[in-house]
PDB file of N, CA and C in Angstrom:
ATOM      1  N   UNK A   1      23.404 -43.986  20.758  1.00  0.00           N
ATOM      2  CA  UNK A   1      22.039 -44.214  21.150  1.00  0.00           C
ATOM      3  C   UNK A   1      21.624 -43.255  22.253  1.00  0.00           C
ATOM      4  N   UNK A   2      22.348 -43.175  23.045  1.00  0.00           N
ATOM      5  CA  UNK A   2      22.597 -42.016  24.486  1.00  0.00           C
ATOM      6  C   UNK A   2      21.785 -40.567  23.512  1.00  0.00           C
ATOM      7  N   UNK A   3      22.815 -40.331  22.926  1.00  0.00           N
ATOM      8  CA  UNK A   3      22.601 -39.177  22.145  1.00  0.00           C
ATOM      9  C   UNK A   3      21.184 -38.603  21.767  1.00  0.00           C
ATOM     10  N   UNK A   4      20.676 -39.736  21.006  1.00  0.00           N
ATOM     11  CA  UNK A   4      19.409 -38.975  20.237  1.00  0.00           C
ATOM     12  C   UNK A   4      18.266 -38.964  21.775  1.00  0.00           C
ATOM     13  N   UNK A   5      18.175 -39.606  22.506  1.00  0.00           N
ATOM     14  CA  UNK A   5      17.297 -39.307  24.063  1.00  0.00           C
ATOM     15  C   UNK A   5      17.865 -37.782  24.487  1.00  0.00           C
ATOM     16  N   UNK A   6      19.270 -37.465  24.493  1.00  0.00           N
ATOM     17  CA  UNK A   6      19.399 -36.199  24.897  1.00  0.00           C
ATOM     18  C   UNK A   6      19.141 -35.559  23.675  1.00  0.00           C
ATOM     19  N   UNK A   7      18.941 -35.624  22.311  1.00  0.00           N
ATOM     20  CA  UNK A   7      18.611 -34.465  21.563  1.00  0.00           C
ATOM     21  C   UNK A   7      16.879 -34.107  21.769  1.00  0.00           C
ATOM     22  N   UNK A   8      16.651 -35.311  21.783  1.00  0.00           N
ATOM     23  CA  UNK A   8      15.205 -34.768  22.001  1.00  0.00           C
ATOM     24  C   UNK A   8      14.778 -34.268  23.894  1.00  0.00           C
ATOM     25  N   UNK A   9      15.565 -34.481  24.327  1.00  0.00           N
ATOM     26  CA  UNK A   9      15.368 -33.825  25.425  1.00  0.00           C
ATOM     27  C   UNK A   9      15.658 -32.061  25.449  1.00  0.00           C
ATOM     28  N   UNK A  10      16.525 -31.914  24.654  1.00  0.00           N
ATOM     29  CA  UNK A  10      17.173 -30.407  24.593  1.00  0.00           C
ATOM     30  C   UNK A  10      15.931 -29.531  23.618  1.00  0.00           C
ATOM     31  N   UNK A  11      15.835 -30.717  22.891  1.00  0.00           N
ATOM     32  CA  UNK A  11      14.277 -30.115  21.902  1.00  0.00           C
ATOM     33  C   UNK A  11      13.035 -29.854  22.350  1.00  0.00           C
ATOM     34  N   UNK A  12      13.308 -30.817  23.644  1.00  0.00           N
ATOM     35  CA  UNK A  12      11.678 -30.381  24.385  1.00  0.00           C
ATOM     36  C   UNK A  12      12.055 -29.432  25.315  1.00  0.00           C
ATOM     37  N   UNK A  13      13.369 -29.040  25.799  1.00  0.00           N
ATOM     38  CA  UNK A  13      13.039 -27.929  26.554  1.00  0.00           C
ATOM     39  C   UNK A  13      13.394 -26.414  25.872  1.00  0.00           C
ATOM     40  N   UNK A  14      14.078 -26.376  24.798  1.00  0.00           N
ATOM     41  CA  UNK A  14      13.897 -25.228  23.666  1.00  0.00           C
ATOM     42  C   UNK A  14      12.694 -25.323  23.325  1.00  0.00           C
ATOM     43  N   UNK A  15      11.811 -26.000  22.879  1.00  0.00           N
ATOM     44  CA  UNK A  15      10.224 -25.727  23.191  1.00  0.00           C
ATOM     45  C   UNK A  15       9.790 -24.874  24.294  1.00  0.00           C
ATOM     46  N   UNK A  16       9.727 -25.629  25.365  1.00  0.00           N
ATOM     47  CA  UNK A  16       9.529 -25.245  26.323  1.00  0.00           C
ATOM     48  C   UNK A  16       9.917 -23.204  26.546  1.00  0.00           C
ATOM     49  N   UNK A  17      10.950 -22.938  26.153  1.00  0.00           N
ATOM     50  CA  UNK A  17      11.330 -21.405  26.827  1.00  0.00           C
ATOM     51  C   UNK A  17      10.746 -20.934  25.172  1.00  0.00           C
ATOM     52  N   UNK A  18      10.964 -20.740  24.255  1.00  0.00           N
ATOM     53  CA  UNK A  18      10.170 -20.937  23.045  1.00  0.00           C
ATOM     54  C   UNK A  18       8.612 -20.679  23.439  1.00  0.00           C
ATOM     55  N   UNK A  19       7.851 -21.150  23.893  1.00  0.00           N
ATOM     56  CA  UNK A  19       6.840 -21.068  24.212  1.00  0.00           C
ATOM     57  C   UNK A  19       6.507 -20.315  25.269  1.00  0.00           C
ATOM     58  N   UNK A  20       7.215 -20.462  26.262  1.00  0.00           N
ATOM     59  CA  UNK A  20       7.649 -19.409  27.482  1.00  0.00           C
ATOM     60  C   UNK A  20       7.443 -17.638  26.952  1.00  0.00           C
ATOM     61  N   UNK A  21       8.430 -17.791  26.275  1.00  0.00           N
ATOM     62  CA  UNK A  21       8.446 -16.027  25.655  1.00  0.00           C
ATOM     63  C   UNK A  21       7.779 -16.153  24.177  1.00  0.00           C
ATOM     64  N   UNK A  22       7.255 -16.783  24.143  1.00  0.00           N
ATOM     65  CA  UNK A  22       5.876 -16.446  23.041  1.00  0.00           C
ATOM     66  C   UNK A  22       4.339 -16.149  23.631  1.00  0.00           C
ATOM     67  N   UNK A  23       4.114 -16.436  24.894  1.00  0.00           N
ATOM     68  CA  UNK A  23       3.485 -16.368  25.832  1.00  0.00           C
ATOM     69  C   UNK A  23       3.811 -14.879  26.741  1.00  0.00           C
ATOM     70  N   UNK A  24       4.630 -14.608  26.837  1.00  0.00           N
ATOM     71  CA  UNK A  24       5.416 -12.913  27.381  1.00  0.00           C
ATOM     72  C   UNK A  24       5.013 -12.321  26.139  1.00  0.00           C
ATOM     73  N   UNK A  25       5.180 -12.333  24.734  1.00  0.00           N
ATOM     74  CA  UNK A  25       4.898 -11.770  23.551  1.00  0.00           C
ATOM     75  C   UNK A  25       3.597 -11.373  23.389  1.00  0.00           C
ATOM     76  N   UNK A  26       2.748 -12.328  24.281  1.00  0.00           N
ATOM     77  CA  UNK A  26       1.219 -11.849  23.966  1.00  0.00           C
ATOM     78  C   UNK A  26       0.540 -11.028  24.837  1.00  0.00           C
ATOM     79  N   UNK A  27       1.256 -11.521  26.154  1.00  0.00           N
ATOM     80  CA  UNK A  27       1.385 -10.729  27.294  1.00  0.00           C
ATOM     81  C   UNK A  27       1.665  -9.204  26.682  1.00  0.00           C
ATOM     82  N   UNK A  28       2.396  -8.819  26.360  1.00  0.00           N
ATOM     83  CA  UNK A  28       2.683  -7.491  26.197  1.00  0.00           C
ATOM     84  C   UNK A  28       2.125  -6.919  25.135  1.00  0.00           C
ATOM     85  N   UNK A  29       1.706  -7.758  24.418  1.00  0.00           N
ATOM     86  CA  UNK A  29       1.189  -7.308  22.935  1.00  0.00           C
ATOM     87  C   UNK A  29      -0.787  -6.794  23.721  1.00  0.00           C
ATOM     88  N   UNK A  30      -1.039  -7.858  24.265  1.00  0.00           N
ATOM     89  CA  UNK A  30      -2.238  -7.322  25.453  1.00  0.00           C
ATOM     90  C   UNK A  30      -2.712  -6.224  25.791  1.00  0.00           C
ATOM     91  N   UNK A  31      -1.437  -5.936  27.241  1.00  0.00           N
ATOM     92  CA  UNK A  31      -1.000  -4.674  27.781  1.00  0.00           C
ATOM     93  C   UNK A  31      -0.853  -3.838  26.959  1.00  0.00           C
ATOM     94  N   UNK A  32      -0.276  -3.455  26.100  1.00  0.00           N
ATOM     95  CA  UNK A  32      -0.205  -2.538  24.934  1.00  0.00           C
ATOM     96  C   UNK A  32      -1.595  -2.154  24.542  1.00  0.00           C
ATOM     97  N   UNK A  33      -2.572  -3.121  24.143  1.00  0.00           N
ATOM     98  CA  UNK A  33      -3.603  -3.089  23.265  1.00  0.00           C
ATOM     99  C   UNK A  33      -4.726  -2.607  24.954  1.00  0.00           C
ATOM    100  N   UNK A  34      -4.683  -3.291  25.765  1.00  0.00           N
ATOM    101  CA  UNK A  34      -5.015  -2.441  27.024  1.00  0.00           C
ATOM    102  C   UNK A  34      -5.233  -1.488  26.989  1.00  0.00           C
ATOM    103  N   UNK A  35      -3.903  -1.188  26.969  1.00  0.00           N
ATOM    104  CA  UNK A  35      -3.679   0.821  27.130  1.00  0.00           C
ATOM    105  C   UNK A  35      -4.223   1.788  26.390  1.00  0.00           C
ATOM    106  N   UNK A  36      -3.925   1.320  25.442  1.00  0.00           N
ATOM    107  CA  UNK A  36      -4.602   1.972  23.885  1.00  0.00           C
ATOM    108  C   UNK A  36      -5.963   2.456  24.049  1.00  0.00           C
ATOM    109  N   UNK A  37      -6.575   0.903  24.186  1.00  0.00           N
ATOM    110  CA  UNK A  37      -7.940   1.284  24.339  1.00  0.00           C
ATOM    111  C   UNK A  37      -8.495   2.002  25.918  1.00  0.00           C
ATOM    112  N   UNK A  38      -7.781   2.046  26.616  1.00  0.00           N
ATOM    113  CA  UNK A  38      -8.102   2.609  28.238  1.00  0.00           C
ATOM    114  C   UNK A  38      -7.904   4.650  27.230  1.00  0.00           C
ATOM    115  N   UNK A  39      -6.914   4.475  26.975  1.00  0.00           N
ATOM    116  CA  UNK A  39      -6.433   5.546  26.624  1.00  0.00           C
ATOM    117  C   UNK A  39      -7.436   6.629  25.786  1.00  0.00           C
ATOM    118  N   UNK A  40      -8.070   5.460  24.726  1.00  0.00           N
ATOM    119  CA  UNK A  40      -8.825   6.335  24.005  1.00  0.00           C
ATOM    120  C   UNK A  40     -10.562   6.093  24.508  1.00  0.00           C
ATOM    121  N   UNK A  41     -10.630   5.361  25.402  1.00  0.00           N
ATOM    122  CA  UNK A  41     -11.604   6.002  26.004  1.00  0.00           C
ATOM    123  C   UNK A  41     -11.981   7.098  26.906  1.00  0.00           C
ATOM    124  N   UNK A  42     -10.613   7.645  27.150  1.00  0.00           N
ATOM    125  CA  UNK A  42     -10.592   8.646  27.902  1.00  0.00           C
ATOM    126  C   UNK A  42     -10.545   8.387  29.380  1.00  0.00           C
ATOM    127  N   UNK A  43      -9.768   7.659  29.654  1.00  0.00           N
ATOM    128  CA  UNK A  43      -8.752   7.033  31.119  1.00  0.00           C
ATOM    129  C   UNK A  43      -7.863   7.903  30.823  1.00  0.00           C
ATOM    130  N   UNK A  44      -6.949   8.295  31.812  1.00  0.00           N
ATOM    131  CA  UNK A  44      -6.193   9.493  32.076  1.00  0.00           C
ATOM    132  C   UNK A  44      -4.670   7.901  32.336  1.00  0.00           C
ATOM    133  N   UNK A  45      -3.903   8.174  31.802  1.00  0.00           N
ATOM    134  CA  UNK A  45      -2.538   7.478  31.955  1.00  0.00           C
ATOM    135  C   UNK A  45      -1.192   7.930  31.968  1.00  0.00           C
ATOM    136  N   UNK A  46      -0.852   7.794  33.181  1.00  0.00           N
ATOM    137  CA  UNK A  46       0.536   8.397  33.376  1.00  0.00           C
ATOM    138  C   UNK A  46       1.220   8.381  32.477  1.00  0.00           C
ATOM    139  N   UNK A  47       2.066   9.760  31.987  1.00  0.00           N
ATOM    140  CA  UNK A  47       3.111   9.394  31.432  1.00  0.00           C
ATOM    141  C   UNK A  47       4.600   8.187  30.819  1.00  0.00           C
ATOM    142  N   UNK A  48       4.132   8.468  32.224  1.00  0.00           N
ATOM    143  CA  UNK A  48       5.536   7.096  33.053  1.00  0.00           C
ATOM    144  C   UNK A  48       5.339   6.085  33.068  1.00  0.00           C
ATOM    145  N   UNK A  49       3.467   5.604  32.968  1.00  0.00           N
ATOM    146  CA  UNK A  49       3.278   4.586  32.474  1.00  0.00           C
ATOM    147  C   UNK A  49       3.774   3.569  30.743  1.00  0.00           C
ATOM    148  N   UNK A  50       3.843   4.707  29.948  1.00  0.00           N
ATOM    149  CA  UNK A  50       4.359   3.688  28.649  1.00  0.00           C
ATOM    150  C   UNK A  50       5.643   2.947  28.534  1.00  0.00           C
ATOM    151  N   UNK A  51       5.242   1.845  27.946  1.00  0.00           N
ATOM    152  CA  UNK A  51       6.615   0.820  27.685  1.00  0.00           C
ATOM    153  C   UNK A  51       7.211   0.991  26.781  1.00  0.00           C
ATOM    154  N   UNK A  52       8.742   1.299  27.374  1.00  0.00           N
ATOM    155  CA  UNK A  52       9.578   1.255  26.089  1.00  0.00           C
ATOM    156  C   UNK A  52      10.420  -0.062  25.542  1.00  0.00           C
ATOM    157  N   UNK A  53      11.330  -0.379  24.880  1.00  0.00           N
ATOM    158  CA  UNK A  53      11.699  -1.761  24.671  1.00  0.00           C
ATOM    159  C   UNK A  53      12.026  -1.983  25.403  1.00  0.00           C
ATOM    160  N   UNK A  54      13.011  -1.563  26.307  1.00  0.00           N
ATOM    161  CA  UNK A  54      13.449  -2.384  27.544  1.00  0.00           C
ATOM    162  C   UNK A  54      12.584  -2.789  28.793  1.00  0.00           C
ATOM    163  N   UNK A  55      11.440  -1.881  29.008  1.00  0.00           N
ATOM    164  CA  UNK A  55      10.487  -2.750  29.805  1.00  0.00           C
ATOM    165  C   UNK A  55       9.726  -3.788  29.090  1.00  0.00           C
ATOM    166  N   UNK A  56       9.563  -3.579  27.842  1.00  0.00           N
ATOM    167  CA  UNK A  56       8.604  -4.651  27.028  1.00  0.00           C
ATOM    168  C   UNK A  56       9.578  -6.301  27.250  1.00  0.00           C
ATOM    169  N   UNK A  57      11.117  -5.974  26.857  1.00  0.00           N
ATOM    170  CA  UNK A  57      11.760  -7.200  26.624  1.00  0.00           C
ATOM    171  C   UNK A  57      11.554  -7.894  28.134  1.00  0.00           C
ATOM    172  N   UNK A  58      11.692  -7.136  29.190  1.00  0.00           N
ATOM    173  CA  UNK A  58      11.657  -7.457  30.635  1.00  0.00           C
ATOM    174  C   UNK A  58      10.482  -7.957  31.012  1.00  0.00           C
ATOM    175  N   UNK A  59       9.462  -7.391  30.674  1.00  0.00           N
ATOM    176  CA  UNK A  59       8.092  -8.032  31.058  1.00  0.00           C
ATOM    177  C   UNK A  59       8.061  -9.318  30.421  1.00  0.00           C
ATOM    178  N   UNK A  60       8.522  -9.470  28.830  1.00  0.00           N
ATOM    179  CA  UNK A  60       8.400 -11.056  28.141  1.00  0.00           C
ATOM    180  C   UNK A  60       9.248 -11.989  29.038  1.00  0.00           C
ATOM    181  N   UNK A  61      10.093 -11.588  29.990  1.00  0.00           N
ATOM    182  CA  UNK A  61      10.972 -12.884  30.709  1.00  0.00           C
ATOM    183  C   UNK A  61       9.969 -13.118  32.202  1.00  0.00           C
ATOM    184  N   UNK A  62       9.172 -11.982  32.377  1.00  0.00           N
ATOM    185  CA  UNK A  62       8.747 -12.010  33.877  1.00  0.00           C
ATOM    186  C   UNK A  62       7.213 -11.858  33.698  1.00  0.00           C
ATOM    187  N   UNK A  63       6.824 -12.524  32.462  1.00  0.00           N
ATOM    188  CA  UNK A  63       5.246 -12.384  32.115  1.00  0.00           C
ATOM    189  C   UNK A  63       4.045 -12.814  33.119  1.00  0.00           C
ATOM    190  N   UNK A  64       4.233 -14.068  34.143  1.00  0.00           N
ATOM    191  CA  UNK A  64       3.667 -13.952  35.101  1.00  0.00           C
ATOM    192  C   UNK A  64       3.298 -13.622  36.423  1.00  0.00           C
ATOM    193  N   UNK A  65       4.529 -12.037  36.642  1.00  0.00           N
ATOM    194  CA  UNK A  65       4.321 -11.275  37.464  1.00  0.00           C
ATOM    195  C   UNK A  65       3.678 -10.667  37.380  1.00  0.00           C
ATOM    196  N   UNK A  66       3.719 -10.165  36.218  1.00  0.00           N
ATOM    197  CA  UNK A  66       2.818  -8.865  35.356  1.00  0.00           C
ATOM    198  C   UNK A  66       1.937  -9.307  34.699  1.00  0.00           C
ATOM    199  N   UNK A  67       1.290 -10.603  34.979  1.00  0.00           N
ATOM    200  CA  UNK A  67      -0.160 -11.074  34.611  1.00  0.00           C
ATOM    201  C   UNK A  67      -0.793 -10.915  35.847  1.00  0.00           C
ATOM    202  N   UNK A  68       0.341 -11.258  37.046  1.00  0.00           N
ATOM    203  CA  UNK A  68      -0.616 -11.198  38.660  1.00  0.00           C
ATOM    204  C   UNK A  68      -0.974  -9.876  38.823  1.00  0.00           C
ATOM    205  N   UNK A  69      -0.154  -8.836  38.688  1.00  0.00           N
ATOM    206  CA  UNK A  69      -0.769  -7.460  38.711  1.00  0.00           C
ATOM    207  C   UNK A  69      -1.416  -6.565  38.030  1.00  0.00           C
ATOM    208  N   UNK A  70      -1.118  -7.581  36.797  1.00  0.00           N
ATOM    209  CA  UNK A  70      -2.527  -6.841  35.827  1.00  0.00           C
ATOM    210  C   UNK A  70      -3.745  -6.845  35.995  1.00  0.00           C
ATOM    211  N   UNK A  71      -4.139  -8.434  36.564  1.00  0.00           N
ATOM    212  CA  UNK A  71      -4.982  -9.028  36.753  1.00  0.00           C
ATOM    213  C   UNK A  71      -5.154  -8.474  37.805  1.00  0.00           C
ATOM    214  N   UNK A  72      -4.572  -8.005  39.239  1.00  0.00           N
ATOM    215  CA  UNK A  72      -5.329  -7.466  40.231  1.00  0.00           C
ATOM    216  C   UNK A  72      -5.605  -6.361  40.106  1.00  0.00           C
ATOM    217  N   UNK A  73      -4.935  -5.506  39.024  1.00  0.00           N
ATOM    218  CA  UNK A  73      -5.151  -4.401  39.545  1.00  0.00           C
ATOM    219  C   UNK A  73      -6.808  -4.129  38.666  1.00  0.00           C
ATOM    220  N   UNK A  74      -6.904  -4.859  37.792  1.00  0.00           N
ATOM    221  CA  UNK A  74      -8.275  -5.168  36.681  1.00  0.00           C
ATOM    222  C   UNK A  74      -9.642  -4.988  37.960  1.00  0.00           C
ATOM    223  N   UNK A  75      -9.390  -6.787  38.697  1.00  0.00           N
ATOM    224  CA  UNK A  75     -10.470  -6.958  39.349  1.00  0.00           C
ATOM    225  C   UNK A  75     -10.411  -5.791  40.666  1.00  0.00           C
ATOM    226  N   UNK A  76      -9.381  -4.821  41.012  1.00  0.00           N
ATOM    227  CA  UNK A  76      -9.593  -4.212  41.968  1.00  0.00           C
ATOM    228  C   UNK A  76     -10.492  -2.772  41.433  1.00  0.00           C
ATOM    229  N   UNK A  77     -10.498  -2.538  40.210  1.00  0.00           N
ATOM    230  CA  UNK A  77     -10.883  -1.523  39.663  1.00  0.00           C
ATOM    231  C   UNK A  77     -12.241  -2.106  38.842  1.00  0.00           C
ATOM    232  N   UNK A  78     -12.332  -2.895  38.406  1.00  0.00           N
ATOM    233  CA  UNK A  78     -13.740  -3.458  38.243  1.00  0.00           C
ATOM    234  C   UNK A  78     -14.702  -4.021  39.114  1.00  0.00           C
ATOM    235  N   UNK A  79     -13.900  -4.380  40.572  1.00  0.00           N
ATOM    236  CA  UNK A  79     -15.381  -4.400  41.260  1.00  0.00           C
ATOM    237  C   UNK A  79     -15.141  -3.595  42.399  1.00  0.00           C
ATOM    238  N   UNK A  80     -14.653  -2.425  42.650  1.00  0.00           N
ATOM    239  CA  UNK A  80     -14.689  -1.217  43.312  1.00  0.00           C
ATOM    240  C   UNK A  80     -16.179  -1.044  43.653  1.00  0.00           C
ATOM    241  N   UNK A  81     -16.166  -0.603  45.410  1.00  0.00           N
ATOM    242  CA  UNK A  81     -17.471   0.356  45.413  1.00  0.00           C
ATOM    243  C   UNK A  81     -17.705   1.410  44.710  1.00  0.00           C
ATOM    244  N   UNK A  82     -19.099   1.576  44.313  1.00  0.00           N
ATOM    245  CA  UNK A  82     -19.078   2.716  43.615  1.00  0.00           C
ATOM    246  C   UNK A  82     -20.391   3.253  45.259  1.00  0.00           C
ATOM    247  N   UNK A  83     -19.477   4.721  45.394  1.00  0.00           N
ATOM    248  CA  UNK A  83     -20.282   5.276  46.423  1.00  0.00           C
ATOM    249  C   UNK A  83     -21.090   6.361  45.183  1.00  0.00           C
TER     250      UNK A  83
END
């Protein structure tokens, strides 16, 4: 009886990271689609900026670091003075 309370406990937290990095997946799938379009509007982008798999897999574990700095660096460049 013990048992099936811990299976469904193990099930809700394999959900849980499951959802976690399906959420990093879109995250990067985003950023990607970001770039693209920054890119072909004719935004100038570092080299050094593109992701290769190993930053992509890294960003899906640390997706809400790299939502905080996406996101600032967005609103710091969208509401810039314009002199």
């Amino acid at each position: 009886m013990c048992s099936i309370g811990k299976n469904k406990k193990d099930l809700s937290m394999l959900m849980h990271i499951i959802n976690y990095l399906l959420l990093g997946v879109m995250f990067c799938f985003i950023v990607d689609m970001a770039s693209d379009y920054a890119r072909r509007k004719g935004v100038k982008v570092p080299p050094d900026a593109e992701w290769n798999w190993e930053t992509r897999l890294i960003a899906m574990v640390i997706w809400p670091l790299g939502l905080i700095f996406f996101l600032r660096g967005y609103i710091k460049e969208r509401y810039k003075k314009k002199d």
